[in-house]
Each structure stands twice: as C-alpha cells, then as structure tokens.
Protein backbone atom coordinates (compact mmCIF):
# COMPACT_ATOMS: atom_id res chain seq x y z
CA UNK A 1 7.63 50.01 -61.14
CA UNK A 2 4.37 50.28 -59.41
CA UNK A 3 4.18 47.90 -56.26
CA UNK A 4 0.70 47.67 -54.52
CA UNK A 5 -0.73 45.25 -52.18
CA UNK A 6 -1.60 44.72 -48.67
CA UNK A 7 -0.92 47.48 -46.14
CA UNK A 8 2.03 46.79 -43.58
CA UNK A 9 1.18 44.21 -40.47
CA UNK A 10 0.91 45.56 -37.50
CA UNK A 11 3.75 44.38 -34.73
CA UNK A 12 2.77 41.39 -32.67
CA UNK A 13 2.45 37.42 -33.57
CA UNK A 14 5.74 36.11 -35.35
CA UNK A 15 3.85 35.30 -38.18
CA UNK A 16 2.87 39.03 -38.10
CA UNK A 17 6.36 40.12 -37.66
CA UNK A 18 7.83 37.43 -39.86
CA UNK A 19 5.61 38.65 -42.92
CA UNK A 20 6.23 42.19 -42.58
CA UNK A 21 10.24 41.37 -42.52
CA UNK A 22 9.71 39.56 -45.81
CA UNK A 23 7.97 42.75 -47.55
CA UNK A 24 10.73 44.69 -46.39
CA UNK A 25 13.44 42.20 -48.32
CA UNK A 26 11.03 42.01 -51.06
CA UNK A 27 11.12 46.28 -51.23
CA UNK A 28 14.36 46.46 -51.03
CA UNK A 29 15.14 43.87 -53.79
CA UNK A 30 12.81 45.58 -56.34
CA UNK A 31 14.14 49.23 -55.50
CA UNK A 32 17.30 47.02 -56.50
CA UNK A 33 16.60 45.90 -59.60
CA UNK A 34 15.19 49.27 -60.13
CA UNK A 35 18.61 51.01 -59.90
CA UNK A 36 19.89 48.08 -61.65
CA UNK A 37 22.15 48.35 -58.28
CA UNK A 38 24.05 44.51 -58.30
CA UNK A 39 26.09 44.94 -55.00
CA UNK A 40 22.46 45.33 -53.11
CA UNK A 41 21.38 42.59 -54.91
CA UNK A 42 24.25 40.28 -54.44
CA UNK A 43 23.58 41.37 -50.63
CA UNK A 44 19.77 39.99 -50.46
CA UNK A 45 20.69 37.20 -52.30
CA UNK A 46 21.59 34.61 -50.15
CA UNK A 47 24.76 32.18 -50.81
CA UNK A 48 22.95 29.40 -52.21
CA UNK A 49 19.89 30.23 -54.65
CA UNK A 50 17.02 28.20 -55.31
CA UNK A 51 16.60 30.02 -58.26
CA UNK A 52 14.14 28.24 -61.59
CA UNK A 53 13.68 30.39 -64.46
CA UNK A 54 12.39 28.42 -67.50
CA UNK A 55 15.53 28.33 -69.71
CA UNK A 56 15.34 29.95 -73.24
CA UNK A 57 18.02 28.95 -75.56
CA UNK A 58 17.62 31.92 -77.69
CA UNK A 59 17.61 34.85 -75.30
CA UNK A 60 21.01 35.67 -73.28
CA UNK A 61 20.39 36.75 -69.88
CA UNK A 62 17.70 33.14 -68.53
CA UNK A 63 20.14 30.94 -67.81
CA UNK A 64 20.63 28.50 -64.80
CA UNK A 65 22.03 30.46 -61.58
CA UNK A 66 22.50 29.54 -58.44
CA UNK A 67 25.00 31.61 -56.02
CA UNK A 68 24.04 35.26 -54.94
CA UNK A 69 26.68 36.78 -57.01
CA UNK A 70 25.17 34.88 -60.49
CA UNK A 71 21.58 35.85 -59.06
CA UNK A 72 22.51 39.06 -58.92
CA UNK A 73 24.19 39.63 -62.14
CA UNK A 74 21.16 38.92 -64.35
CA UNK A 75 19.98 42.58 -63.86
CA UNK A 76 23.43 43.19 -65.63
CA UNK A 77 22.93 40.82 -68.40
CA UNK A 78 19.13 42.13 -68.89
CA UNK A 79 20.30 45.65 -69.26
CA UNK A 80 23.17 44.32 -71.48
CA UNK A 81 20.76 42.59 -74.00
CA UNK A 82 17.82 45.27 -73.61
CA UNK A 83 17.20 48.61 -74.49
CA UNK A 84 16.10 50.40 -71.00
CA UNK A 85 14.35 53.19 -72.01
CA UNK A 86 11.39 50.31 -73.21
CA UNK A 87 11.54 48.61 -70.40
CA UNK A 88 8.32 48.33 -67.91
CA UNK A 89 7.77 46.29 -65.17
CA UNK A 90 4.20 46.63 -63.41
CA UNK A 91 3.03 45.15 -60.08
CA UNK A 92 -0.20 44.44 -59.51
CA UNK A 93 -0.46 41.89 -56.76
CA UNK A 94 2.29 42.19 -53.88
CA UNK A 95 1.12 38.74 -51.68
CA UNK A 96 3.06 38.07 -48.34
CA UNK A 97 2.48 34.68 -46.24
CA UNK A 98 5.93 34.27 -43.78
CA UNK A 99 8.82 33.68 -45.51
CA UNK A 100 7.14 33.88 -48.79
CA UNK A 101 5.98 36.94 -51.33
CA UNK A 102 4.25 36.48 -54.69
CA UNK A 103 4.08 39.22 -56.92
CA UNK A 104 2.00 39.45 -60.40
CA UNK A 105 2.19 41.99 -63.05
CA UNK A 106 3.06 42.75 -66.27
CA UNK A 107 6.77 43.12 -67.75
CA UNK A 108 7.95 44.54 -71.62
CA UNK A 109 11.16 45.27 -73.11
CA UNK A 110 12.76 45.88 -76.30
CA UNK A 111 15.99 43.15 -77.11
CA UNK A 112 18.63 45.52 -78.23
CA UNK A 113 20.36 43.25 -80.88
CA UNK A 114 16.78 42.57 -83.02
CA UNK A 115 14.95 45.75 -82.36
CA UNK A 116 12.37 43.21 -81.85
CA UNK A 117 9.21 43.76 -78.33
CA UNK A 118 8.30 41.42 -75.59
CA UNK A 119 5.54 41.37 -73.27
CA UNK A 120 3.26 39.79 -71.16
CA UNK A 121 2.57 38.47 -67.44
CA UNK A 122 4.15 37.51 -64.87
CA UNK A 123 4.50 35.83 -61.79
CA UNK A 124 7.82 35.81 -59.20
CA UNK A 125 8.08 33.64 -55.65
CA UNK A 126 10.24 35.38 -53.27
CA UNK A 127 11.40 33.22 -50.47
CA UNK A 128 12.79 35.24 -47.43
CA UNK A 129 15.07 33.42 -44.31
CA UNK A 130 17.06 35.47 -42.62
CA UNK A 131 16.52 38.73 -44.73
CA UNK A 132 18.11 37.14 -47.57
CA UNK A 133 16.32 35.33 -50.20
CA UNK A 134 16.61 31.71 -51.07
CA UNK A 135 14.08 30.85 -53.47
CA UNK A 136 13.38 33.53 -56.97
CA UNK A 137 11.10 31.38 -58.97
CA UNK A 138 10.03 33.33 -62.30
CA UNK A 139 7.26 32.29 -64.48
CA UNK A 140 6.95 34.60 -67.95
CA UNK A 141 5.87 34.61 -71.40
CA UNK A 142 9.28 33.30 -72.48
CA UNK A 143 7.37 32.62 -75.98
CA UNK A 144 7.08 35.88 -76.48
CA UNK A 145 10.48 36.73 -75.08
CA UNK A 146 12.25 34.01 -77.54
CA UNK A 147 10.73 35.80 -80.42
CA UNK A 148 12.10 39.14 -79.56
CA UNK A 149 15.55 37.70 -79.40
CA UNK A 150 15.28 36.05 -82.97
CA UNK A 151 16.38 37.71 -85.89
C-alpha cells in the first residue's frame, strides 16, 4: 500500500503536535492492516468504535461493529472471504486536520467463494483521541463489491 501526503509537522502549536500524533496512529494502523496483524489493531482501536460502513447483505466481512476487538477482526474476516494475492489497496491522498485523517485511494480484491473482482474508490475518516481511534468511517463501491460476492 502506497501512502503519500503531506510531509510531517514540524514540533510546536498543539494543533501542530496534535496532527502529527494522528499520522502516526493512522501509520501504524495501515502497517496493521498490512500484516493483517489483529492484536495491533485491537490495540489502536479504542473500546468503543464509532465505526459506519454501509452494510452489504451479500458480502461477509461489512457488518455493524462497534468494540475494538470486532473493529479489529474485520481484517480477519476480509482475508477469510478474499483471495490475498489480488488484493490492492492504493493511497493517494493522506489528509490530517487534529484528531482527524482522511485518506482516498483505490482498493480491489478477488471474493474467494465466486472467483468473482471488485474495485473502485475509496474514502476512510480516521478519528484519533488519545492515540486510539474512535471514529473508522468507510465509504466504497459496495455495488461493485456485492457483485463479486454473488454467485
């Protein structure tokens, strides 16, 4: 996964410092779901998720979550229901304001029990407090990703 965007803040205002502790969070989480490493994840999850992904009846892993275990274990379901080797995940914007991160890219996988491709944009808000995060909001082409998952 490529992740580019602005360069680090310097030290200094606590907006400044505030910002650049969110990027870190927001690094660590991805090299997370990179490694597909849940006990990390579960760890910069905080307790109590605000967590909205659009649900999508016929595919497995989007479903409500809401605690940092349940957050955590949908890199588990993804890799359950997907084949990895097809799976890309691009970042193209990387957007930090405080507590909050906004990244845009692309994302495509291959659903393991159809054989069947899904791709397109997408767009994830990161809330940071505390070095944990409390809001994962992730907008996708779940049209697409329905189709994959239908035989």
């Amino acid at each position: 996964m490529n992740v580019t965007g602005p360069t680090e803040a310097a030290a200094g205002s606590g907006a400044e410092d505030e910002a650049g502790a969110t990027r870190a969070t927001v690094r660590a989480f991805l090299a997370a779901r990179m490694n597909g490493d849940v006990e990390r994840l579960t760890a910069l999850f905080a307790d109590r998720v605000d967590w909205l992904l659009a649900e999508n009846p016929a595919c497995p892993w989007i479903r409500p979550r809401a605690t940092a275990a349940e957050c955590a274990a949908q890199v588990t379901d993804l890799n359950r229901h997907t084949v990895a080797e097809n799976a890309r995940a691009s970042v193209d914007t990387f957007l930090v304001e405080g507590p909050d991160a906004v990244l845009m890219g692309h994302l495509s996988g291959t659903v393991r029990a159809t054989g069947k491709s899904y791709e397109g944009p997408f767009a994830l808000r990161l809330t940071v407090e505390d070095g944990r995060i409390t809001k994962h909001q992730l907008y996708e082409n779940g049209l697409s990703i329905a189709a994959a998952c239908t035989p």
